[in-house]
PDB file of N, CA and C in Angstrom:
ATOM      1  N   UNK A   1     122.272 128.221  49.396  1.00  0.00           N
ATOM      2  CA  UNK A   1     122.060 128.424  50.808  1.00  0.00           C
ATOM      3  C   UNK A   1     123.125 127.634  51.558  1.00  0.00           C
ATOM      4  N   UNK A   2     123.562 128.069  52.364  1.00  0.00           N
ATOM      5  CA  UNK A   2     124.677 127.611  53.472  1.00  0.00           C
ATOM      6  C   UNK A   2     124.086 127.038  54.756  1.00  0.00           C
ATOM      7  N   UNK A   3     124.875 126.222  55.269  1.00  0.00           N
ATOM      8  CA  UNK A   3     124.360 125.693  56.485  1.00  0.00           C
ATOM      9  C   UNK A   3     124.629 126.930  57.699  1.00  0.00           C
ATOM     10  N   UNK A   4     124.082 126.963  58.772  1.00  0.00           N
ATOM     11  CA  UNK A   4     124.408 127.595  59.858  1.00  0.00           C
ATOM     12  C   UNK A   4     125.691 127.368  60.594  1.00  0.00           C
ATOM     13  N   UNK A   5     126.766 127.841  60.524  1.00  0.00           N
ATOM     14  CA  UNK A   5     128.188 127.426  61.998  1.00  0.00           C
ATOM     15  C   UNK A   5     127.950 127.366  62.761  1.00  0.00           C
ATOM     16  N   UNK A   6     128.063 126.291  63.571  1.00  0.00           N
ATOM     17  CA  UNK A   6     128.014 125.671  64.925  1.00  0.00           C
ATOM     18  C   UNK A   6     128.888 126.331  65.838  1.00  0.00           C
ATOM     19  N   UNK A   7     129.061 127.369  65.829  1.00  0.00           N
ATOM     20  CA  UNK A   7     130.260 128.169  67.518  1.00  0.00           C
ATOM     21  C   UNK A   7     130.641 126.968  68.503  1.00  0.00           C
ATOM     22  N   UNK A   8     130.020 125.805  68.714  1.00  0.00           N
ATOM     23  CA  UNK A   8     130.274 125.029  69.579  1.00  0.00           C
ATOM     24  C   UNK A   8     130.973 123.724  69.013  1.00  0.00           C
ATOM     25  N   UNK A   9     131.445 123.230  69.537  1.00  0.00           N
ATOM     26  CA  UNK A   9     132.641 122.034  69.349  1.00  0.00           C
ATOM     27  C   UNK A   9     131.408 121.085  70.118  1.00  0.00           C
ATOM     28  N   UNK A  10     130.958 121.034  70.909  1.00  0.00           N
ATOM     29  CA  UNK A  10     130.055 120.347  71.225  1.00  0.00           C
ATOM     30  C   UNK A  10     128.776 120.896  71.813  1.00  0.00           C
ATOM     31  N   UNK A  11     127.551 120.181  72.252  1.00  0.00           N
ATOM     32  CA  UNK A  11     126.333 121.082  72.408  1.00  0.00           C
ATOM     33  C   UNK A  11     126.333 121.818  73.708  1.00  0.00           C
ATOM     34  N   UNK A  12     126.322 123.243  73.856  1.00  0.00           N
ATOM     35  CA  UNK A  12     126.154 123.320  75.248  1.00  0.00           C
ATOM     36  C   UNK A  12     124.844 123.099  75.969  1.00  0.00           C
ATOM     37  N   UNK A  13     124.040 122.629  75.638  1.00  0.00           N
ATOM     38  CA  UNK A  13     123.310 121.782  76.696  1.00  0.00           C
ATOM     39  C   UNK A  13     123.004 120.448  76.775  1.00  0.00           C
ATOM     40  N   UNK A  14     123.004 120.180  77.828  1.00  0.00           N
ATOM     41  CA  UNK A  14     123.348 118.637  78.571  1.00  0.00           C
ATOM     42  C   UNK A  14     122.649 117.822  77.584  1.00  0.00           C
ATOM     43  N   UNK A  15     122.706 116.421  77.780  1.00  0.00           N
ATOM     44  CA  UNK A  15     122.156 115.641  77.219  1.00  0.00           C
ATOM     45  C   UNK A  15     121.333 114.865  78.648  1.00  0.00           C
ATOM     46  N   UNK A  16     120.131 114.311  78.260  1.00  0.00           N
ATOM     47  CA  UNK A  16     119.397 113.624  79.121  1.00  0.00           C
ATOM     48  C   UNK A  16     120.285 112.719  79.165  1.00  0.00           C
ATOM     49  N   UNK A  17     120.220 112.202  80.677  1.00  0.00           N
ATOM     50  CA  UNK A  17     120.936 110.157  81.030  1.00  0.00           C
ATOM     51  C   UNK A  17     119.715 109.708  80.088  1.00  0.00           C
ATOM     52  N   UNK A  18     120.338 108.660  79.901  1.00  0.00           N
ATOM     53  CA  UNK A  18     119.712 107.164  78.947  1.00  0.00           C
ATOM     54  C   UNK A  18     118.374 107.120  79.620  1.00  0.00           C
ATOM     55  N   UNK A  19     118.574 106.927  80.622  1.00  0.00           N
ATOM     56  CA  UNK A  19     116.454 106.361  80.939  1.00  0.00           C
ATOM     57  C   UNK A  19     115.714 107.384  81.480  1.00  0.00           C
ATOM     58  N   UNK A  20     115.997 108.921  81.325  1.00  0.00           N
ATOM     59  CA  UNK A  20     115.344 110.143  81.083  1.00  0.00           C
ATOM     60  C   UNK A  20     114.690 110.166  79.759  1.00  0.00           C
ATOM     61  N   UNK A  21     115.449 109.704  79.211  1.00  0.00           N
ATOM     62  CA  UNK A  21     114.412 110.397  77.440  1.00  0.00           C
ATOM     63  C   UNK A  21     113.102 109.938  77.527  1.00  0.00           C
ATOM     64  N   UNK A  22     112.650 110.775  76.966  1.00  0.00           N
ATOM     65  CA  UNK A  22     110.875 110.554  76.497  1.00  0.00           C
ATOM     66  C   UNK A  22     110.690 109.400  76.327  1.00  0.00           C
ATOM     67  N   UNK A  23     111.618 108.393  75.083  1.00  0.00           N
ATOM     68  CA  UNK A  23     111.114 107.084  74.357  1.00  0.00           C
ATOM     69  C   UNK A  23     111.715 106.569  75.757  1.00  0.00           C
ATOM     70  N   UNK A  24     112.596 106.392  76.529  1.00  0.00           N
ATOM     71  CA  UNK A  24     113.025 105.268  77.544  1.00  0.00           C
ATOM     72  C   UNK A  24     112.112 105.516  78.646  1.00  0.00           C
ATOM     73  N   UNK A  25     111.148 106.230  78.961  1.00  0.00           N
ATOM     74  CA  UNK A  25     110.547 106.911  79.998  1.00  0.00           C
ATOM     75  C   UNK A  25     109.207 105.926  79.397  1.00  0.00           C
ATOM     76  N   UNK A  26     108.484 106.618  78.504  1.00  0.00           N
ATOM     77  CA  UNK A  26     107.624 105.501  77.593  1.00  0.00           C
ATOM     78  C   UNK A  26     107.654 104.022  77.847  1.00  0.00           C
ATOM     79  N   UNK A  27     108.521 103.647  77.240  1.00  0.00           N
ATOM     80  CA  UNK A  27     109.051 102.595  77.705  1.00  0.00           C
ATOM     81  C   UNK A  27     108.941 101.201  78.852  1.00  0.00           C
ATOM     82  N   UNK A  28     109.182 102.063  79.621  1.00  0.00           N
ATOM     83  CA  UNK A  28     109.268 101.603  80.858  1.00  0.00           C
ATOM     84  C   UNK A  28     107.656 101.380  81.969  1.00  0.00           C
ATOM     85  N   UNK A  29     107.356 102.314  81.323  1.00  0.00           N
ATOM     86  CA  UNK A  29     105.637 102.699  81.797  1.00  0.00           C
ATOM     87  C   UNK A  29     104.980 100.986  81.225  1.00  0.00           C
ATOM     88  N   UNK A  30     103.952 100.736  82.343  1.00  0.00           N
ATOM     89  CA  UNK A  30     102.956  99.948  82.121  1.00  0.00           C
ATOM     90  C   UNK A  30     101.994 100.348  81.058  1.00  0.00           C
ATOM     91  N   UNK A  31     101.257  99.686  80.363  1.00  0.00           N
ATOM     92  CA  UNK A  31     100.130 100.166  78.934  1.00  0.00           C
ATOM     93  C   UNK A  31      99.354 100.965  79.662  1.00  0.00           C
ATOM     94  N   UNK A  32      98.947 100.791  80.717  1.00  0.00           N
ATOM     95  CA  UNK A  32      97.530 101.932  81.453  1.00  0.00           C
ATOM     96  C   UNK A  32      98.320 103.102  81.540  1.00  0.00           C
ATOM     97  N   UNK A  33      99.962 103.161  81.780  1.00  0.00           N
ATOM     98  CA  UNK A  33     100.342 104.804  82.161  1.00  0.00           C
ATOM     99  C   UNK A  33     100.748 105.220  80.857  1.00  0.00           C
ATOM    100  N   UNK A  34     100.991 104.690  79.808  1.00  0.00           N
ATOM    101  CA  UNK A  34     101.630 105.029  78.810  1.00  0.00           C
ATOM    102  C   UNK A  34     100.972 106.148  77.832  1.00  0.00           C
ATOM    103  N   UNK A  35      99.537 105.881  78.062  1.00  0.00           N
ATOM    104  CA  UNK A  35      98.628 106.504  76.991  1.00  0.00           C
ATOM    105  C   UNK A  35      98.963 107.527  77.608  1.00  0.00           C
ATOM    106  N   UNK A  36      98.486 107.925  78.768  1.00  0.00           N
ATOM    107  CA  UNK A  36      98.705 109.196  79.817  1.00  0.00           C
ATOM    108  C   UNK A  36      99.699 109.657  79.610  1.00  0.00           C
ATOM    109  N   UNK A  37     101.144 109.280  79.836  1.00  0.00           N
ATOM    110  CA  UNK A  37     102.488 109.864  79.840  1.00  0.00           C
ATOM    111  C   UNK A  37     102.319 110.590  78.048  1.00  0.00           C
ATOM    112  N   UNK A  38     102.451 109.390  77.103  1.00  0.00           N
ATOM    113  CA  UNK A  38     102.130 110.581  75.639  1.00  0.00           C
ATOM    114  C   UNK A  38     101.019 111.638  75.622  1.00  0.00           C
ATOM    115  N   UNK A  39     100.053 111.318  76.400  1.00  0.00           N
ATOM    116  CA  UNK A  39      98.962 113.181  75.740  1.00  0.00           C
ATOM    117  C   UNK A  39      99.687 114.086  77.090  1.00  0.00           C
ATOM    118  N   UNK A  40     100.110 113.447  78.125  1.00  0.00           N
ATOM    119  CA  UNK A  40     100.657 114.768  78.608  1.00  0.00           C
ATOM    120  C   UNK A  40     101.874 115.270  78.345  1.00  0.00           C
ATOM    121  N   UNK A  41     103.018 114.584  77.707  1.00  0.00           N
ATOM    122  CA  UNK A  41     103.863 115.218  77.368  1.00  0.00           C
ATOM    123  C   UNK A  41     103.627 115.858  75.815  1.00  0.00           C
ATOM    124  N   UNK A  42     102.274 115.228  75.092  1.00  0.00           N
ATOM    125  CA  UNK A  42     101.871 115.965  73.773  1.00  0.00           C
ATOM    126  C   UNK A  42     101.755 117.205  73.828  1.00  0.00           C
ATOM    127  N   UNK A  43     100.653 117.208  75.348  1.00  0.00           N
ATOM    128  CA  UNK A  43     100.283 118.853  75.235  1.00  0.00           C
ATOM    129  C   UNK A  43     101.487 119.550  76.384  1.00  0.00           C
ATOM    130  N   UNK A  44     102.233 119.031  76.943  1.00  0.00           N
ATOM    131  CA  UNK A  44     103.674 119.616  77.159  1.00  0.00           C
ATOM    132  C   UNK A  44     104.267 120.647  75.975  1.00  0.00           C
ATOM    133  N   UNK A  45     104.470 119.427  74.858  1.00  0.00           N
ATOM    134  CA  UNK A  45     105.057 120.180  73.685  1.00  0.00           C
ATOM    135  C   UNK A  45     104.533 120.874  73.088  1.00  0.00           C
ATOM    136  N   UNK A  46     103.258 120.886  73.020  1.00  0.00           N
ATOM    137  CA  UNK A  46     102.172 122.015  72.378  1.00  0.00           C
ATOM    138  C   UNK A  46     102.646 123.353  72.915  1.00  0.00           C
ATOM    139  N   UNK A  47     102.664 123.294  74.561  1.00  0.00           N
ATOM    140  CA  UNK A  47     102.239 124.148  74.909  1.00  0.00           C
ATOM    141  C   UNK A  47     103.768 124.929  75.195  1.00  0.00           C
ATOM    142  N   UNK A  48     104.514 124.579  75.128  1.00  0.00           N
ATOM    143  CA  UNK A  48     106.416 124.836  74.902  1.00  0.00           C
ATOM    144  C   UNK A  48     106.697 125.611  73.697  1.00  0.00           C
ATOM    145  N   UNK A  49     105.801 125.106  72.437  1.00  0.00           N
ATOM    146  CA  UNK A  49     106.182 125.186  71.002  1.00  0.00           C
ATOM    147  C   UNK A  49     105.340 127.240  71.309  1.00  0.00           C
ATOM    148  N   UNK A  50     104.438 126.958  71.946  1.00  0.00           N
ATOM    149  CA  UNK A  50     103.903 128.279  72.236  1.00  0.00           C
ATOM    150  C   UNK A  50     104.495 129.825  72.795  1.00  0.00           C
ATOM    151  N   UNK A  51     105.058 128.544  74.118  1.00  0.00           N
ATOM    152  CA  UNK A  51     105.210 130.092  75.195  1.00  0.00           C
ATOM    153  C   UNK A  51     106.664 130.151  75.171  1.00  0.00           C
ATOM    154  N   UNK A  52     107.260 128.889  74.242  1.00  0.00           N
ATOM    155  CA  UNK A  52     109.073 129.167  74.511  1.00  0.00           C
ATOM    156  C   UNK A  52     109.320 128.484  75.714  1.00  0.00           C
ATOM    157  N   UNK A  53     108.363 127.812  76.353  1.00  0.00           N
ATOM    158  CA  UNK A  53     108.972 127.603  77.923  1.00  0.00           C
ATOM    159  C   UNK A  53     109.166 126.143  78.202  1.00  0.00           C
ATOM    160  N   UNK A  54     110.358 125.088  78.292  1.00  0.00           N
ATOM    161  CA  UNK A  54     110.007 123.858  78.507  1.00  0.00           C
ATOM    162  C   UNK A  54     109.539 123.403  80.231  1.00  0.00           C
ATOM    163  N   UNK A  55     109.313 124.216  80.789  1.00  0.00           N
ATOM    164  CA  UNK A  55     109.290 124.086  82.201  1.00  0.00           C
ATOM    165  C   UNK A  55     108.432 122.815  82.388  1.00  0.00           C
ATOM    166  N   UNK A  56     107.049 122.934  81.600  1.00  0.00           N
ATOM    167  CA  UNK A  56     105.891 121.773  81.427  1.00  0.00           C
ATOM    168  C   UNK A  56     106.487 120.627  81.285  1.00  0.00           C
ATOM    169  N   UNK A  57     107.182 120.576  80.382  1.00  0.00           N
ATOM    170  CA  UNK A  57     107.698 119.357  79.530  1.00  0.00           C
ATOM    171  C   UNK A  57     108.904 118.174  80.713  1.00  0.00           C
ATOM    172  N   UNK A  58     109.336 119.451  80.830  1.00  0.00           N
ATOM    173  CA  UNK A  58     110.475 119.116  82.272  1.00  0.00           C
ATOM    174  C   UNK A  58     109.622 118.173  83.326  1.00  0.00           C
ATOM    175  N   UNK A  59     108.680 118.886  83.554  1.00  0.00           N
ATOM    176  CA  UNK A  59     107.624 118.366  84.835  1.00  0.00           C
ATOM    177  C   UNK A  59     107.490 117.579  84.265  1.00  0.00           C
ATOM    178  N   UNK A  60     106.688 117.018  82.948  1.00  0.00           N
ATOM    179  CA  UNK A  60     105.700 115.841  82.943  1.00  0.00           C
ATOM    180  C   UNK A  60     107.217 114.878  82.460  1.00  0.00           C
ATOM    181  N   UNK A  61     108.597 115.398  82.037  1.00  0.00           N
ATOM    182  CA  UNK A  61     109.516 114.230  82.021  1.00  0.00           C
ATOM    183  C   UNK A  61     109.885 113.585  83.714  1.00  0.00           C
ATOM    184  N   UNK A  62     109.884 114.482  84.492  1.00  0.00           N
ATOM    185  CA  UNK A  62     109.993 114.184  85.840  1.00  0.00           C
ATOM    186  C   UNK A  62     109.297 113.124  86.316  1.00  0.00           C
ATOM    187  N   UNK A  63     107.696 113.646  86.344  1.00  0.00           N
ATOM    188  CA  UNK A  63     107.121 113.139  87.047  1.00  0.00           C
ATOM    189  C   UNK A  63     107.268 112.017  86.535  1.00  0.00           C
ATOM    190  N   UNK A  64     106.767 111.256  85.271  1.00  0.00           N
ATOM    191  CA  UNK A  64     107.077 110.054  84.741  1.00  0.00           C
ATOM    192  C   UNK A  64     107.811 109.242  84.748  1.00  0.00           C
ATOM    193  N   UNK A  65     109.095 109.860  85.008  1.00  0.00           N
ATOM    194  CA  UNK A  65     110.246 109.137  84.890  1.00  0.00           C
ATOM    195  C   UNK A  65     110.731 108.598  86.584  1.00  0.00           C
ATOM    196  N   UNK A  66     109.942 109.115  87.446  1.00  0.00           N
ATOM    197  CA  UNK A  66     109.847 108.556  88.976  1.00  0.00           C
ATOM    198  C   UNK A  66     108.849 107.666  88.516  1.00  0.00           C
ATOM    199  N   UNK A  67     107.823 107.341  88.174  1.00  0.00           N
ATOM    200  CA  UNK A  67     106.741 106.406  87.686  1.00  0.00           C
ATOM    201  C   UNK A  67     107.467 105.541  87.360  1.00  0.00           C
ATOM    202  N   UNK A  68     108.613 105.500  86.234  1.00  0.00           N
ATOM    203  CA  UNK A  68     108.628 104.491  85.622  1.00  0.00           C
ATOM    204  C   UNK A  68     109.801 104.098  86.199  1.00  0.00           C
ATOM    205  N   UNK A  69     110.359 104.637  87.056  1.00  0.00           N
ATOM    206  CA  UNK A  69     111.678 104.267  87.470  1.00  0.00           C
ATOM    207  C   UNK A  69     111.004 102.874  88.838  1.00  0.00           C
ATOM    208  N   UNK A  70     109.753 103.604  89.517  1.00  0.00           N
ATOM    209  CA  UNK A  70     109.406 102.777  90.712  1.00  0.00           C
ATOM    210  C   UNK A  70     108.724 101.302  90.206  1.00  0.00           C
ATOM    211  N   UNK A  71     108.103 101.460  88.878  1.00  0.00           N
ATOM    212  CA  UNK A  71     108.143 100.250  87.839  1.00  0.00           C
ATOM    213  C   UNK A  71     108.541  99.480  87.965  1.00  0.00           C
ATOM    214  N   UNK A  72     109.952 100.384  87.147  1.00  0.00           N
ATOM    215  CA  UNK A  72     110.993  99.034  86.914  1.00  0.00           C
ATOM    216  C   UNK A  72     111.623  98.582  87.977  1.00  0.00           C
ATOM    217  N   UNK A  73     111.608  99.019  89.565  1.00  0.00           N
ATOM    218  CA  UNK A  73     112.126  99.027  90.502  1.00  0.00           C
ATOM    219  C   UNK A  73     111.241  97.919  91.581  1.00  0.00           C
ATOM    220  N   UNK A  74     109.761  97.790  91.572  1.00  0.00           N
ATOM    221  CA  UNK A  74     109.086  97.071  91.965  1.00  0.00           C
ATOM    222  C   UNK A  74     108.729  95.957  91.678  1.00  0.00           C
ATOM    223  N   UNK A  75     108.604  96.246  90.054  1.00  0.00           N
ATOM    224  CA  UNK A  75     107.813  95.123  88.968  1.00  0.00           C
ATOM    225  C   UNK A  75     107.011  95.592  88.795  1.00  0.00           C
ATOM    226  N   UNK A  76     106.392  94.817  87.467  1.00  0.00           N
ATOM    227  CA  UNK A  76     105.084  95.126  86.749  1.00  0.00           C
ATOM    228  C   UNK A  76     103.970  95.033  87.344  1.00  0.00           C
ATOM    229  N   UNK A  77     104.094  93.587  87.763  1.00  0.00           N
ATOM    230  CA  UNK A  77     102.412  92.987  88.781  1.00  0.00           C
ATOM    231  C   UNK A  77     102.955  94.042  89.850  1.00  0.00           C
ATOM    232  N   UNK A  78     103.268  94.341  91.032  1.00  0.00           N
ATOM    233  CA  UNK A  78     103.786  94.890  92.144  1.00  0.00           C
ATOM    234  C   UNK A  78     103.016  96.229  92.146  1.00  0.00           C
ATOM    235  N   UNK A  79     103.580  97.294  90.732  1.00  0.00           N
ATOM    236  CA  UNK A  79     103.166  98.213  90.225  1.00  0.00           C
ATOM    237  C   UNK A  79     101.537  98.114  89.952  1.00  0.00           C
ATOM    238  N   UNK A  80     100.711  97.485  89.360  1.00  0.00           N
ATOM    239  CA  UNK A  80      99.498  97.057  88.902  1.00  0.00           C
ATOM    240  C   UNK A  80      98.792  97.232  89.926  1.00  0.00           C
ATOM    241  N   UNK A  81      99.284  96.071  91.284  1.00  0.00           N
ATOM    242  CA  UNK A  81      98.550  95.864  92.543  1.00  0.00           C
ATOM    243  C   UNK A  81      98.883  97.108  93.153  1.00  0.00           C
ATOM    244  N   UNK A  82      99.451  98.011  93.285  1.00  0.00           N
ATOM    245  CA  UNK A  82      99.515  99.452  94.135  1.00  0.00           C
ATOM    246  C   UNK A  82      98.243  99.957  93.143  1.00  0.00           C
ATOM    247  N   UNK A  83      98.317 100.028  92.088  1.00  0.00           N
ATOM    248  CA  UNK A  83      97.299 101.201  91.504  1.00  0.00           C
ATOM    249  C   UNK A  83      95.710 100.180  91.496  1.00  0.00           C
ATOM    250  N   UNK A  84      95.451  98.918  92.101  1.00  0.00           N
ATOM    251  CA  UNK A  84      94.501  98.751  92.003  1.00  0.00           C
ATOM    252  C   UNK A  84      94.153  98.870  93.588  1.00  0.00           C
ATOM    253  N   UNK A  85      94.937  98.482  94.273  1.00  0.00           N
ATOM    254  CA  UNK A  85      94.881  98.880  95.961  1.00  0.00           C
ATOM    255  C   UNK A  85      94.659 100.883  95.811  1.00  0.00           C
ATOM    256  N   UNK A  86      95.484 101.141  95.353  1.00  0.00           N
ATOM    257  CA  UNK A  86      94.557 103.090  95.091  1.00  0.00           C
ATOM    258  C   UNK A  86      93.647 103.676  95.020  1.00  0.00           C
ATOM    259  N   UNK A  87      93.099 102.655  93.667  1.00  0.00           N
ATOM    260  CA  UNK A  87      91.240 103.169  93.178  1.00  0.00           C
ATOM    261  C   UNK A  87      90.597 102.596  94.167  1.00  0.00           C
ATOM    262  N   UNK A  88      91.025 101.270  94.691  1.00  0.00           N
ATOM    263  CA  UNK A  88      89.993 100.597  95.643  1.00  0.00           C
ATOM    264  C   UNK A  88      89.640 101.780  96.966  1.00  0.00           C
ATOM    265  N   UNK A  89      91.029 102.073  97.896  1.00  0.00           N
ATOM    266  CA  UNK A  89      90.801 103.120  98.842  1.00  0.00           C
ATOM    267  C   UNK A  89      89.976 104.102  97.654  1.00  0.00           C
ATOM    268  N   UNK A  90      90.336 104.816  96.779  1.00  0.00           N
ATOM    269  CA  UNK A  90      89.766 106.258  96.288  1.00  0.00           C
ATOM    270  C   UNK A  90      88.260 106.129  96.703  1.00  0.00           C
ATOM    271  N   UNK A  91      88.097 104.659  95.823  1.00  0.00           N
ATOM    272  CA  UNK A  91      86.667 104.429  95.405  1.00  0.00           C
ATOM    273  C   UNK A  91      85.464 103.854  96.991  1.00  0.00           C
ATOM    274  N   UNK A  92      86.120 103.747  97.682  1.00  0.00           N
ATOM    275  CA  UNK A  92      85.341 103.335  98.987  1.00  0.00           C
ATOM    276  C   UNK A  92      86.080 103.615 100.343  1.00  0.00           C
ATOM    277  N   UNK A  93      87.248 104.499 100.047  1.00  0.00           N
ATOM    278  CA  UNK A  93      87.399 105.343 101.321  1.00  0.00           C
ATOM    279  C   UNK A  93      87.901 104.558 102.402  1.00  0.00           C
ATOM    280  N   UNK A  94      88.110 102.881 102.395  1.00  0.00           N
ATOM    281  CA  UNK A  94      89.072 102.209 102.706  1.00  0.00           C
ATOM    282  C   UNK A  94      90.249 101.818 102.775  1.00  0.00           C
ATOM    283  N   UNK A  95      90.902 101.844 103.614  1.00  0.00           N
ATOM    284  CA  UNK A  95      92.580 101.046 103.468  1.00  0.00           C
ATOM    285  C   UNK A  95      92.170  99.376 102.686  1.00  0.00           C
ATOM    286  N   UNK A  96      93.611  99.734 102.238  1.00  0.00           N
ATOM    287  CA  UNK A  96      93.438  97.869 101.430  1.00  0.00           C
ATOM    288  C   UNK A  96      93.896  96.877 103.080  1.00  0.00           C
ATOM    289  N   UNK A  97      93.043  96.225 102.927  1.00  0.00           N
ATOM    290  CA  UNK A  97      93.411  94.660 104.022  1.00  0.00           C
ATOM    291  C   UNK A  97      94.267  94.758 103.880  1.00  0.00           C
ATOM    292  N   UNK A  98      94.802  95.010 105.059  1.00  0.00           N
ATOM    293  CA  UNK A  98      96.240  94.226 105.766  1.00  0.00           C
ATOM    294  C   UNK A  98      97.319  95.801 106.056  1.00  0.00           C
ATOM    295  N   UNK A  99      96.644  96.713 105.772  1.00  0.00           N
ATOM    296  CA  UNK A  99      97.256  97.904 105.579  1.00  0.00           C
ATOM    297  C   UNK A  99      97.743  98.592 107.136  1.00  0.00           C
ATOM    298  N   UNK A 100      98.539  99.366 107.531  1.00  0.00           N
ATOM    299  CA  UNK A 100      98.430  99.514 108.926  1.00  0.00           C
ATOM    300  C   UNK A 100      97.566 100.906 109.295  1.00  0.00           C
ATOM    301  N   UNK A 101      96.988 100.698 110.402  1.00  0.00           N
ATOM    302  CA  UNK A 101      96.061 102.215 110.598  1.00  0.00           C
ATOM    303  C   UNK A 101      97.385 103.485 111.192  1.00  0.00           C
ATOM    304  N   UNK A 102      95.985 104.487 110.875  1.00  0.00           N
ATOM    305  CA  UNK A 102      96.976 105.917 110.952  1.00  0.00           C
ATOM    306  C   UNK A 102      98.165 105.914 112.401  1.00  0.00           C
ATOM    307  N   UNK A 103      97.315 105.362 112.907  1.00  0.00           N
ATOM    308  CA  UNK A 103      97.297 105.486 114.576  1.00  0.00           C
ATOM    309  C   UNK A 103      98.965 104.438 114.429  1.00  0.00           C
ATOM    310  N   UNK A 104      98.846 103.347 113.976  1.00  0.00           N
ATOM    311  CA  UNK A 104      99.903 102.307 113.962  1.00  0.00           C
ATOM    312  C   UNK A 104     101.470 103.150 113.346  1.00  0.00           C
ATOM    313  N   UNK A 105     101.135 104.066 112.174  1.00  0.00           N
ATOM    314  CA  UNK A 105     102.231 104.068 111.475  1.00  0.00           C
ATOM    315  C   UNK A 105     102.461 105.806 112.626  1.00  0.00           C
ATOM    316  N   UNK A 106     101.467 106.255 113.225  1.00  0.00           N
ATOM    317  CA  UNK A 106     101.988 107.442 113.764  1.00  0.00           C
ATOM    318  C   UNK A 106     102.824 106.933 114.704  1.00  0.00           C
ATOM    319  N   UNK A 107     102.596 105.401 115.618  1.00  0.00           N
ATOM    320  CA  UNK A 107     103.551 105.229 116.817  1.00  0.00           C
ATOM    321  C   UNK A 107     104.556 104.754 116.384  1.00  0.00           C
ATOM    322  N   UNK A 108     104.525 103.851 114.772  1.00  0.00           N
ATOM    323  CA  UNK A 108     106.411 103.677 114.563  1.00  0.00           C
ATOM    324  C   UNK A 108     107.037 105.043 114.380  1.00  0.00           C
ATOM    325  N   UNK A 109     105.862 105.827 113.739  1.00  0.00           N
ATOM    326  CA  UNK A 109     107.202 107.178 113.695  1.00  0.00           C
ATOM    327  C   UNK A 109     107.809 107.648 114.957  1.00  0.00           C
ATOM    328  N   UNK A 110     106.760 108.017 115.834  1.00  0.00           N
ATOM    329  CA  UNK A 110     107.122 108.308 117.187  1.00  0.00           C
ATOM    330  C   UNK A 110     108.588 107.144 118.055  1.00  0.00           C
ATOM    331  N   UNK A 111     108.168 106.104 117.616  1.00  0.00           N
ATOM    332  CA  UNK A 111     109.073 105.205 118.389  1.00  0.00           C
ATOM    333  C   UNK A 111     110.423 105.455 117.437  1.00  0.00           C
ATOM    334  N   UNK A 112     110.387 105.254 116.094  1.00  0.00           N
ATOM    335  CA  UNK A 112     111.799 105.770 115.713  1.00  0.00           C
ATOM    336  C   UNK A 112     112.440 106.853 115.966  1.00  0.00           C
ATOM    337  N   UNK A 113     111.838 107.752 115.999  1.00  0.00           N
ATOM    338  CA  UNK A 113     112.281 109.065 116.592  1.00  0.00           C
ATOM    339  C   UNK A 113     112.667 109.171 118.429  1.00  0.00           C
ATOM    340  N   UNK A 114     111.823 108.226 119.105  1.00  0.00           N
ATOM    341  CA  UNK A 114     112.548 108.009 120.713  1.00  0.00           C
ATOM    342  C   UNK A 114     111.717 108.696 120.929  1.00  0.00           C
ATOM    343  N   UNK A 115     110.490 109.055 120.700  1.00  0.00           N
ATOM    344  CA  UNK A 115     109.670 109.479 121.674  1.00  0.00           C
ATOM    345  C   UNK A 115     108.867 108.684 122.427  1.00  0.00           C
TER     346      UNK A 115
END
């Protein structure tokens, strides 16, 4: 048996940047997002290996990789305290202390804009 010829001198499709890939994306994620980021890009690939389509896979590299980019961009604790300030509003329908009301952040918009 023979190997297959490569027609290409090099691959024609792109290569991910360095902190796109799956493992650097991983990575970068806190332990609470990490479990999440692997079963959804698991059943990404499940579901790719199926329909031929990486469109899924694309998304859940996306979305993650803004996750882990604002991570590494904030910090760890920084990151932690947003997602526990989150559930807190989810879970009781409150702003976290110290937060500004709707009303506050509608008049900086208005005032930046010159109205």
């Amino acid at each position: 048996m023979t190997a297959a010829v490569n027609p290409f001198s090099e691959s024609p499709v792109p290569m991910l940047p360095p902190d796109t890939s799956p493992a650097a994306i991983r990575d970068a994620l806190i332990d609470e997002e990490r479990a999440e980021f692997e079963r959804a890009y698991q059943e990404a690939m499940v579901e790719a290996a199926e329909t031929l389509d990486l469109s899924r896979v694309l998304d859940v590299l996306r979305d993650y990789h803004r996750i882990a980019w604002l991570t590494q961009r904030q910090g760890v604790e920084a990151h932690r305290r947003m997602l526990k300030n989150v559930a807190h509003a989810i879970r009781t329908g409150e702003a976290p202390s110290g937060s500004a009301s709707a009303e506050d952040v509608k008049a900086l918009i208005r005032k930046r804009l010159g109205e």
